[in-house]
C-alpha atoms as a PDB file:
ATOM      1  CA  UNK A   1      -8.375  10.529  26.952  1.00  0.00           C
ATOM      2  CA  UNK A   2      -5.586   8.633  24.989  1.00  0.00           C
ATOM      3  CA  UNK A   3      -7.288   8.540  21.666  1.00  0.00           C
ATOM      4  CA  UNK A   4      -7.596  12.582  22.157  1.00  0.00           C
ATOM      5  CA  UNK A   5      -4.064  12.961  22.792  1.00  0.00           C
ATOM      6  CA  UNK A   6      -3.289  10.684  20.169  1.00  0.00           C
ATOM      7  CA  UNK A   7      -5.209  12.982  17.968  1.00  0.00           C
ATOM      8  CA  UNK A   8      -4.281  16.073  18.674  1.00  0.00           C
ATOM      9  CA  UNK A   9      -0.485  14.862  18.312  1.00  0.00           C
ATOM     10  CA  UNK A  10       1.614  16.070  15.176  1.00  0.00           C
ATOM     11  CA  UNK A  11       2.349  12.658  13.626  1.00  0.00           C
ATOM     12  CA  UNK A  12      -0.802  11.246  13.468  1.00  0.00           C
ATOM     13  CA  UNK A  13      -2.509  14.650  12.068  1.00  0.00           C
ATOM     14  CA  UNK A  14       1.058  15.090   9.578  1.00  0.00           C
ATOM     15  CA  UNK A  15       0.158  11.986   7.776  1.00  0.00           C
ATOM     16  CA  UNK A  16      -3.481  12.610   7.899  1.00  0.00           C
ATOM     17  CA  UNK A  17      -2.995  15.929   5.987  1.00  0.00           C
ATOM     18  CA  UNK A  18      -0.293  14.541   3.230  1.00  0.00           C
ATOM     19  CA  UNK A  19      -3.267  12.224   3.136  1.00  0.00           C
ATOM     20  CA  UNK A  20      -6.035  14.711   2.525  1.00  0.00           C
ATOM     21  CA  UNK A  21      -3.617  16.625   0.016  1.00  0.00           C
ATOM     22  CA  UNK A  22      -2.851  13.663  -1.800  1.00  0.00           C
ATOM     23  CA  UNK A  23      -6.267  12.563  -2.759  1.00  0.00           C
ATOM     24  CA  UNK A  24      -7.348  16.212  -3.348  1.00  0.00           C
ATOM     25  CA  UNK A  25      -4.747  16.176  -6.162  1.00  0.00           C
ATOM     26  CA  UNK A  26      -5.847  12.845  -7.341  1.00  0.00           C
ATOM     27  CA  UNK A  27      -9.253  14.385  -7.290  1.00  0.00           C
ATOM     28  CA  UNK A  28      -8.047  17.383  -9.496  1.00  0.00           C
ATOM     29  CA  UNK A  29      -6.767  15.195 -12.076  1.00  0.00           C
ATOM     30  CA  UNK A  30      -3.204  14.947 -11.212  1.00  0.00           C
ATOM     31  CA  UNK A  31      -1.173  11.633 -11.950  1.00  0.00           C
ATOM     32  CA  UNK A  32       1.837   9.816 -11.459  1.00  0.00           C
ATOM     33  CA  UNK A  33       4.028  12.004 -10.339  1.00  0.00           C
ATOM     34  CA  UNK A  34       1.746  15.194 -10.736  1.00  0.00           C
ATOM     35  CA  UNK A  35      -0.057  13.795  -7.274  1.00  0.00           C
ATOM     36  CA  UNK A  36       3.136  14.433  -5.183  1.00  0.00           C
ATOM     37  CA  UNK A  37       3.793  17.852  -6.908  1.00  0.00           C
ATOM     38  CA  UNK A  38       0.514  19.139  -6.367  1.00  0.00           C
ATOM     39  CA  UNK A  39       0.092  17.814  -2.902  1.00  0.00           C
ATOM     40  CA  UNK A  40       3.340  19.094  -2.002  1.00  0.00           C
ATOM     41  CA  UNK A  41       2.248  22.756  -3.021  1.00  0.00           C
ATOM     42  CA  UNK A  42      -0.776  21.563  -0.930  1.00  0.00           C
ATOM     43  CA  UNK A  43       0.526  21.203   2.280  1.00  0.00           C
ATOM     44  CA  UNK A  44       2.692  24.397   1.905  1.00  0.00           C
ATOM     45  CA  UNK A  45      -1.416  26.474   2.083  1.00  0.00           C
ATOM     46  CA  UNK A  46      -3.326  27.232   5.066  1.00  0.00           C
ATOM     47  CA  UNK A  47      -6.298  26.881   2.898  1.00  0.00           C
ATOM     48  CA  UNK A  48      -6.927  23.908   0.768  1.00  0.00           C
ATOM     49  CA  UNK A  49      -9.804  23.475  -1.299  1.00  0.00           C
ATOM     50  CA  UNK A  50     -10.748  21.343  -4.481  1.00  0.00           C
ATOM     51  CA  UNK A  51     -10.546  24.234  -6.846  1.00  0.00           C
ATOM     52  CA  UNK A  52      -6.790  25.333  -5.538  1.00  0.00           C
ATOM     53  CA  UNK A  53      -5.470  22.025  -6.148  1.00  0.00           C
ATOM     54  CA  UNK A  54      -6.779  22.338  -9.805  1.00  0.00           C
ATOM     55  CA  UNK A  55      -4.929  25.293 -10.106  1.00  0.00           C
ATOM     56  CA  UNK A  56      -1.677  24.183  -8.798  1.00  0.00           C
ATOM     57  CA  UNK A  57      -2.065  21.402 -11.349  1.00  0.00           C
ATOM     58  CA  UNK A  58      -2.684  23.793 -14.120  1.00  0.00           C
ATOM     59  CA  UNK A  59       0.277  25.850 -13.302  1.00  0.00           C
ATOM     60  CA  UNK A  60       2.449  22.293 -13.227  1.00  0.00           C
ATOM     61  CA  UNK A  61       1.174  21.595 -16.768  1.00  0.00           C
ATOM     62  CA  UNK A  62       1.734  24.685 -18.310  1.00  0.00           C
ATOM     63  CA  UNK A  63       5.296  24.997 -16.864  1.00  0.00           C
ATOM     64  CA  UNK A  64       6.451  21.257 -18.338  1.00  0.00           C
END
């Protein structure tokens, strides 16, 4: 029953998301600091799929 608590709770599933979001942009191509910008617009969606974070990443680019 404690390791379902544990899971359910906010800090353990926070830094399991910035996680997830961080190798999704690694995973789009991002680097250096284009992984924390893309993960950071990320974590901001409800929905979060392989093809979005390519997108953000595009937008980044193109806006440099």
């Amino acid at each position: 029953l404690g390791a379902l608590r544990a899971l359910a709770m906010e800090g353990i599933n926070k830094g399991h998301m910035k996680l997830h979001s961080d190798n999704m942009a690694m995973a789009a191509g991002a680097t250096g600091a284009e992984i924390q910008q893309v993960a950071d617009e990320l974590r901001k969606l409800d929905e979060k799929t392989p093809t979005i974070a390519a997108e953000i990443l595009e937008s980044i680019r193109q806006n440099k």
